[in-house]
PDB file of N, CA and C in Angstrom:
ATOM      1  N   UNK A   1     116.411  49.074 105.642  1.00  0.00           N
ATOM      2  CA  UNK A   1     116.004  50.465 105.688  1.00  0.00           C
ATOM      3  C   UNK A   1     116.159  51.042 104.278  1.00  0.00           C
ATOM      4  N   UNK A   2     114.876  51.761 103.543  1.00  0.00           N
ATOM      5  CA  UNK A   2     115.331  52.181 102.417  1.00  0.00           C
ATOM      6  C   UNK A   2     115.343  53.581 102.832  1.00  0.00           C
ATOM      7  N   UNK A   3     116.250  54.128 101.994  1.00  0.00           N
ATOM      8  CA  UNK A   3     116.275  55.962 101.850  1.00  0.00           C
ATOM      9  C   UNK A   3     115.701  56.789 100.722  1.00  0.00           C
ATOM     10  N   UNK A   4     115.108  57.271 101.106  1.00  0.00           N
ATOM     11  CA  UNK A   4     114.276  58.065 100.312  1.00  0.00           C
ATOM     12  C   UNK A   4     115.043  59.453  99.645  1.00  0.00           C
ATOM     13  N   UNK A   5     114.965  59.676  98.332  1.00  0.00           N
ATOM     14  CA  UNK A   5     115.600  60.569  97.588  1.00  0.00           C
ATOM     15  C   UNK A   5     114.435  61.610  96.861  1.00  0.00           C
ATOM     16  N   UNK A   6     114.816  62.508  97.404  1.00  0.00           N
ATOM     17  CA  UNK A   6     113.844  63.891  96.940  1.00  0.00           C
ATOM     18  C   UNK A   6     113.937  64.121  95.601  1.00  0.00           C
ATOM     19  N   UNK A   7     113.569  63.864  94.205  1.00  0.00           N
ATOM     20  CA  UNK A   7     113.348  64.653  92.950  1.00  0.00           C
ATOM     21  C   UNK A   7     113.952  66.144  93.303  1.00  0.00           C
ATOM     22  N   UNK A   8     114.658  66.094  91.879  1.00  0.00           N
ATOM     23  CA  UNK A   8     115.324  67.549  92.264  1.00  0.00           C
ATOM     24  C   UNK A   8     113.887  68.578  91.878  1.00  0.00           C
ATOM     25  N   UNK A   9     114.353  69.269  92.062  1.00  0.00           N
ATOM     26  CA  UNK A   9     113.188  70.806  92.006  1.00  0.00           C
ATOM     27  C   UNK A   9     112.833  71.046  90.992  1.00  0.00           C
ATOM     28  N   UNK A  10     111.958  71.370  90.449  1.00  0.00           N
ATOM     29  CA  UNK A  10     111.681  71.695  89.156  1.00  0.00           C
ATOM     30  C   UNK A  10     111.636  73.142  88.699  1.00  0.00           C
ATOM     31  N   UNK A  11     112.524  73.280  87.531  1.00  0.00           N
ATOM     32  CA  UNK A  11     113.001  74.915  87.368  1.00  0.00           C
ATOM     33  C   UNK A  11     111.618  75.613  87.762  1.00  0.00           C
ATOM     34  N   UNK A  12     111.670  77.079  87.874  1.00  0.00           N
ATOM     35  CA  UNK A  12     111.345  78.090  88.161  1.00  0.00           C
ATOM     36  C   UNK A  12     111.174  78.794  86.962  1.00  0.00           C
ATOM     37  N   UNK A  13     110.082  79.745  86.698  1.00  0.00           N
ATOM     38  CA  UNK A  13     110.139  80.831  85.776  1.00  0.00           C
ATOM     39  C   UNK A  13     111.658  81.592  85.574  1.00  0.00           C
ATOM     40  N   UNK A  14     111.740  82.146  84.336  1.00  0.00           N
ATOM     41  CA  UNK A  14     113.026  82.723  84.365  1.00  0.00           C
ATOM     42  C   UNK A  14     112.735  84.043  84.973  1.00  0.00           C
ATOM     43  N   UNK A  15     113.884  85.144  85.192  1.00  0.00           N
ATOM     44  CA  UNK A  15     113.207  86.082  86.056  1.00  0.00           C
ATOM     45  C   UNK A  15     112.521  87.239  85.106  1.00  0.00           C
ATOM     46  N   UNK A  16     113.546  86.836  83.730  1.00  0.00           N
ATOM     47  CA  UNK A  16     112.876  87.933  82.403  1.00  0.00           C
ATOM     48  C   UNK A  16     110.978  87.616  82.065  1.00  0.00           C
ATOM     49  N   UNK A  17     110.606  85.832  82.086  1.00  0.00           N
ATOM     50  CA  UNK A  17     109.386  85.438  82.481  1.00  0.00           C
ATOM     51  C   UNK A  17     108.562  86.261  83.488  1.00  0.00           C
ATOM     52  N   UNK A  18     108.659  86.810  84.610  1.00  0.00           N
ATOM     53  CA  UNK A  18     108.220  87.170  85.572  1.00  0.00           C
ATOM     54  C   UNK A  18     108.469  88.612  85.568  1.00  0.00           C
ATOM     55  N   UNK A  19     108.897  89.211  84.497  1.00  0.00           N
ATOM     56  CA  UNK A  19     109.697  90.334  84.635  1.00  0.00           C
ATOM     57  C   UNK A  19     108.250  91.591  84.281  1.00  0.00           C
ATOM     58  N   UNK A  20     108.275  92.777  84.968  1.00  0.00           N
ATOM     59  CA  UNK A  20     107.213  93.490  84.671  1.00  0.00           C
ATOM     60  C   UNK A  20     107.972  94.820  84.714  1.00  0.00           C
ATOM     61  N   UNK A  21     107.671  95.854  83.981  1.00  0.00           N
ATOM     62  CA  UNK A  21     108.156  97.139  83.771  1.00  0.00           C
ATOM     63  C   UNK A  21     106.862  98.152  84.124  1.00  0.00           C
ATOM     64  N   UNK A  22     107.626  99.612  84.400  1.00  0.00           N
ATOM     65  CA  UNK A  22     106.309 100.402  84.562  1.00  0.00           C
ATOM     66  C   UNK A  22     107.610 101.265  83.327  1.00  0.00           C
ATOM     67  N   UNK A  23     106.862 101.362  82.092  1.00  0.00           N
ATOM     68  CA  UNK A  23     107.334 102.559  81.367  1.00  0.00           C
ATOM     69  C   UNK A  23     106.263 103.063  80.757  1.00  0.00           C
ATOM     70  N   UNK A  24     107.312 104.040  79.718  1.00  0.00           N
ATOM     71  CA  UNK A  24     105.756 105.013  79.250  1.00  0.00           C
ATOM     72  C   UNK A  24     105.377 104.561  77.853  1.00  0.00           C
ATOM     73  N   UNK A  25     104.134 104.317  77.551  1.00  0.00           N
ATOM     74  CA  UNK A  25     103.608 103.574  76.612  1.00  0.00           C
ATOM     75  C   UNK A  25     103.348 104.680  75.495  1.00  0.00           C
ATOM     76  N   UNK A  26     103.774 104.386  74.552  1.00  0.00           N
ATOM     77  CA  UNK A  26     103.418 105.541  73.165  1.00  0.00           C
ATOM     78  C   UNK A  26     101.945 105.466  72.805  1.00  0.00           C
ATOM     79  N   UNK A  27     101.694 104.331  73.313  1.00  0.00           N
ATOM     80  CA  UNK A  27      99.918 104.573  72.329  1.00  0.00           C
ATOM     81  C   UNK A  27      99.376 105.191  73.677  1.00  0.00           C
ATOM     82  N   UNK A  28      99.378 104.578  74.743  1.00  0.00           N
ATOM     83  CA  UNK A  28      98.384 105.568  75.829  1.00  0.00           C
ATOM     84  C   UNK A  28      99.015 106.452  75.894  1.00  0.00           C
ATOM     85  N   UNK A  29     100.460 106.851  75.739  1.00  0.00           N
ATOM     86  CA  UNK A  29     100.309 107.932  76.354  1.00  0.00           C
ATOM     87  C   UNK A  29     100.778 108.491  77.863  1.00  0.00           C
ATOM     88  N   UNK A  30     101.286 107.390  78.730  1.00  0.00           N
ATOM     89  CA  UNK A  30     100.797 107.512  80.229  1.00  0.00           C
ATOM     90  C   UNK A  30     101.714 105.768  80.868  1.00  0.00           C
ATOM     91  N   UNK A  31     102.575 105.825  82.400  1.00  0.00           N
ATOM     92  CA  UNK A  31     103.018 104.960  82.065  1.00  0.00           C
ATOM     93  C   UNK A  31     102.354 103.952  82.685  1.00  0.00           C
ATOM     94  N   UNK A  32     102.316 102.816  82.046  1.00  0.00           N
ATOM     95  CA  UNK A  32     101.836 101.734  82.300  1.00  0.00           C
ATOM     96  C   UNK A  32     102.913 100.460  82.709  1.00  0.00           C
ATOM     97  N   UNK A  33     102.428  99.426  83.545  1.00  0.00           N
ATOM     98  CA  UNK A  33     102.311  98.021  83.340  1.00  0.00           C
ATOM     99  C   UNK A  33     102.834  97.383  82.172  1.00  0.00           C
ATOM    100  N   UNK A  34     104.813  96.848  81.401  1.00  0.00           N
ATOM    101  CA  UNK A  34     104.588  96.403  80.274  1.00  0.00           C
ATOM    102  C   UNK A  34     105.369  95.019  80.616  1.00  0.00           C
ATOM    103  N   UNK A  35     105.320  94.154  79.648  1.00  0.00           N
ATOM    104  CA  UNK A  35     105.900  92.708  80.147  1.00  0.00           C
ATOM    105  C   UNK A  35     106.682  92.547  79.042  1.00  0.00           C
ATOM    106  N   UNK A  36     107.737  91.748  79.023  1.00  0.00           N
ATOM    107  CA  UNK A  36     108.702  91.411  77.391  1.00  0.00           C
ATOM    108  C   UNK A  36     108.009  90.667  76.846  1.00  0.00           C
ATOM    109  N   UNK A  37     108.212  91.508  75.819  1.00  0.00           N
ATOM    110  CA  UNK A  37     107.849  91.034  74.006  1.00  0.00           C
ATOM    111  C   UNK A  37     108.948  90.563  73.374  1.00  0.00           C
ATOM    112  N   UNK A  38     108.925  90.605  72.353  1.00  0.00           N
ATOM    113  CA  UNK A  38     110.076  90.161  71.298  1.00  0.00           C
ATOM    114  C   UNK A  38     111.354  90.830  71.240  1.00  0.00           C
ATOM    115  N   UNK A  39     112.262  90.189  71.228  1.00  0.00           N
ATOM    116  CA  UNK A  39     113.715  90.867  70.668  1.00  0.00           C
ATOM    117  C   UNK A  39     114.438  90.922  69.350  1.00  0.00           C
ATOM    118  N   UNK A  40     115.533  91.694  69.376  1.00  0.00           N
ATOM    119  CA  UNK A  40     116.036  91.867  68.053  1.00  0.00           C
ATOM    120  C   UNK A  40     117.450  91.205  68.859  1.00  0.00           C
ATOM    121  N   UNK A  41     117.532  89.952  67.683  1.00  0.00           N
ATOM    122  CA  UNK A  41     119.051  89.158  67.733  1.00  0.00           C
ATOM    123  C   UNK A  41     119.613  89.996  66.692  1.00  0.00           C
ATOM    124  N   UNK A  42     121.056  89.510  67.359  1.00  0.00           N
ATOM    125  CA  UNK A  42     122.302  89.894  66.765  1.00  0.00           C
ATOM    126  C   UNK A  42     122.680  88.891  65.986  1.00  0.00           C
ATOM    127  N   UNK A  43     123.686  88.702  64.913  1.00  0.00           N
ATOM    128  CA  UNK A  43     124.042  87.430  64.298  1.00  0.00           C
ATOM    129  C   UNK A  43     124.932  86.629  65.588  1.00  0.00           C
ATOM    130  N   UNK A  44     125.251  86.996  65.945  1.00  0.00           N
ATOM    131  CA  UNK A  44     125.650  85.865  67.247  1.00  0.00           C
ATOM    132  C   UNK A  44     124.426  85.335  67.998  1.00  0.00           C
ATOM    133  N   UNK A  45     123.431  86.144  67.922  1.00  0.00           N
ATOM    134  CA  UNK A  45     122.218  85.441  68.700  1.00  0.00           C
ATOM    135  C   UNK A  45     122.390  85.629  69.950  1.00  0.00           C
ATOM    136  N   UNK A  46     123.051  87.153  70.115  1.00  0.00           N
ATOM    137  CA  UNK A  46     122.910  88.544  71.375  1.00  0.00           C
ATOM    138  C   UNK A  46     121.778  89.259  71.042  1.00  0.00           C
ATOM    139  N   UNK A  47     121.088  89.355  72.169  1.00  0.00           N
ATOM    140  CA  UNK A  47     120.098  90.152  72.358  1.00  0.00           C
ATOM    141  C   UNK A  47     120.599  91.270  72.383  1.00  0.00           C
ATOM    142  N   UNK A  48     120.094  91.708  71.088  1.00  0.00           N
ATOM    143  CA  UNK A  48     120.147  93.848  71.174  1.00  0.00           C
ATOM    144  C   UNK A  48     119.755  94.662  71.361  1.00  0.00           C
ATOM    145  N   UNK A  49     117.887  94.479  71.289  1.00  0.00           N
ATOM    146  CA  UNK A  49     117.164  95.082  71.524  1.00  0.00           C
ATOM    147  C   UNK A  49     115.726  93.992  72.355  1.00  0.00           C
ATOM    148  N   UNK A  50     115.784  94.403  73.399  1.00  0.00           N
ATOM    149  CA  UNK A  50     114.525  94.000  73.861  1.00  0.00           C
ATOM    150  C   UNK A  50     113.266  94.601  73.889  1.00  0.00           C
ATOM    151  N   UNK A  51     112.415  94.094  73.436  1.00  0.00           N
ATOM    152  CA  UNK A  51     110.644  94.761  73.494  1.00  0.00           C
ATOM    153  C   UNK A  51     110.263  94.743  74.823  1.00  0.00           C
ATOM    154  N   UNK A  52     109.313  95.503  75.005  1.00  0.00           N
ATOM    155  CA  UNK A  52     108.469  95.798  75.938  1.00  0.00           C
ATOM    156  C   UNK A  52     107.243  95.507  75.170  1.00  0.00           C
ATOM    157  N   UNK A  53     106.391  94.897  75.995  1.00  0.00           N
ATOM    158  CA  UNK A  53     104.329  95.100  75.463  1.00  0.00           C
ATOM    159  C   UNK A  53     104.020  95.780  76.302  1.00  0.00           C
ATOM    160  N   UNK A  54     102.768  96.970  76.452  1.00  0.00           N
ATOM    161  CA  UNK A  54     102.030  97.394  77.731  1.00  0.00           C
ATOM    162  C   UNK A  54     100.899  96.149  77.443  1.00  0.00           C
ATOM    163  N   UNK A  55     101.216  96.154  79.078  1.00  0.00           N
ATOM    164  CA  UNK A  55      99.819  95.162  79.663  1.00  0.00           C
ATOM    165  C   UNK A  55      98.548  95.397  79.639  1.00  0.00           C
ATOM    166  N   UNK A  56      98.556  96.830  79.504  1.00  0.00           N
ATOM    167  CA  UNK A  56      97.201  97.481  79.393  1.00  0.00           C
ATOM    168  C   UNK A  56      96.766  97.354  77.672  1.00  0.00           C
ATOM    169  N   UNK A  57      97.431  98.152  76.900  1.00  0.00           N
ATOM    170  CA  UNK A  57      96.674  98.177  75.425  1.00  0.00           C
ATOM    171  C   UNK A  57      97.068  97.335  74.517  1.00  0.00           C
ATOM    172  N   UNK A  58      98.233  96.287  74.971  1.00  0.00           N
ATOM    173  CA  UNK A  58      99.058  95.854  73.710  1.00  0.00           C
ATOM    174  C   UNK A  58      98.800  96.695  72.578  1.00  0.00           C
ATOM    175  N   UNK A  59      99.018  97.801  72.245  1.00  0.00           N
ATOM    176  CA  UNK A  59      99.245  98.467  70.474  1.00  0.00           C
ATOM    177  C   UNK A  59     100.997  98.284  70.473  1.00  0.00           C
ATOM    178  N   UNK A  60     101.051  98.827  71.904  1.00  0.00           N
ATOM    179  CA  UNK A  60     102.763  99.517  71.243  1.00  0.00           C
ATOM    180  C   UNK A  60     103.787  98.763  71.853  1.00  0.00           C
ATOM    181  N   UNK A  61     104.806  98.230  71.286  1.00  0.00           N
ATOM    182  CA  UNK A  61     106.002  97.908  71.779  1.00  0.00           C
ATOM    183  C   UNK A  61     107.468  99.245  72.128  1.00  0.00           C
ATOM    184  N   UNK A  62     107.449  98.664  73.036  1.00  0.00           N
ATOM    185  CA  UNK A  62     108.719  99.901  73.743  1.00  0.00           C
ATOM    186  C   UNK A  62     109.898  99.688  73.795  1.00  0.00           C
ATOM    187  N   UNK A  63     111.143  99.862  73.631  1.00  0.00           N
ATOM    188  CA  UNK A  63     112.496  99.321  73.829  1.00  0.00           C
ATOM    189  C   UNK A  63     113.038  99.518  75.352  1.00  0.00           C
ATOM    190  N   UNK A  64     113.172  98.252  75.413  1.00  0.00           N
ATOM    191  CA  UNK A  64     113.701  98.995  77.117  1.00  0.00           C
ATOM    192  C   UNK A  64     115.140  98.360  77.530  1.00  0.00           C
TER     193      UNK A  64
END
């Protein structure tokens, strides 16, 4: 009898990946739909500031 072994799972998006904001966007104006953008590291390589993009215009990044 052989036994069969399931492959473990294969990761998942992270939840910051999947992560969606409704804030208010400086270039529209109005709040929108924004997803993470870029951050500002710390010299420890702590996140200090996280970006926001709107999904709608990409112009403006938001701190959120």
């Amino acid at each position: 009898m052989t036994d069969f072994v399931s492959p473990p799972p294969l990761p998942g998006p992270t939840p910051l990946a999947v992560a969606r904001r409704r804030l208010e966007c400086l270039a529209c104006e109005r709040m929108t739909a924004h997803v993470p953008g870029p951050a500002t590291l710390g010299k420890d390589g702590e996140v200090l500031v996280r970006w926001w993009a709107c999904a709608e215009c990409r112009e403006a990044h938001t701190p959120g």
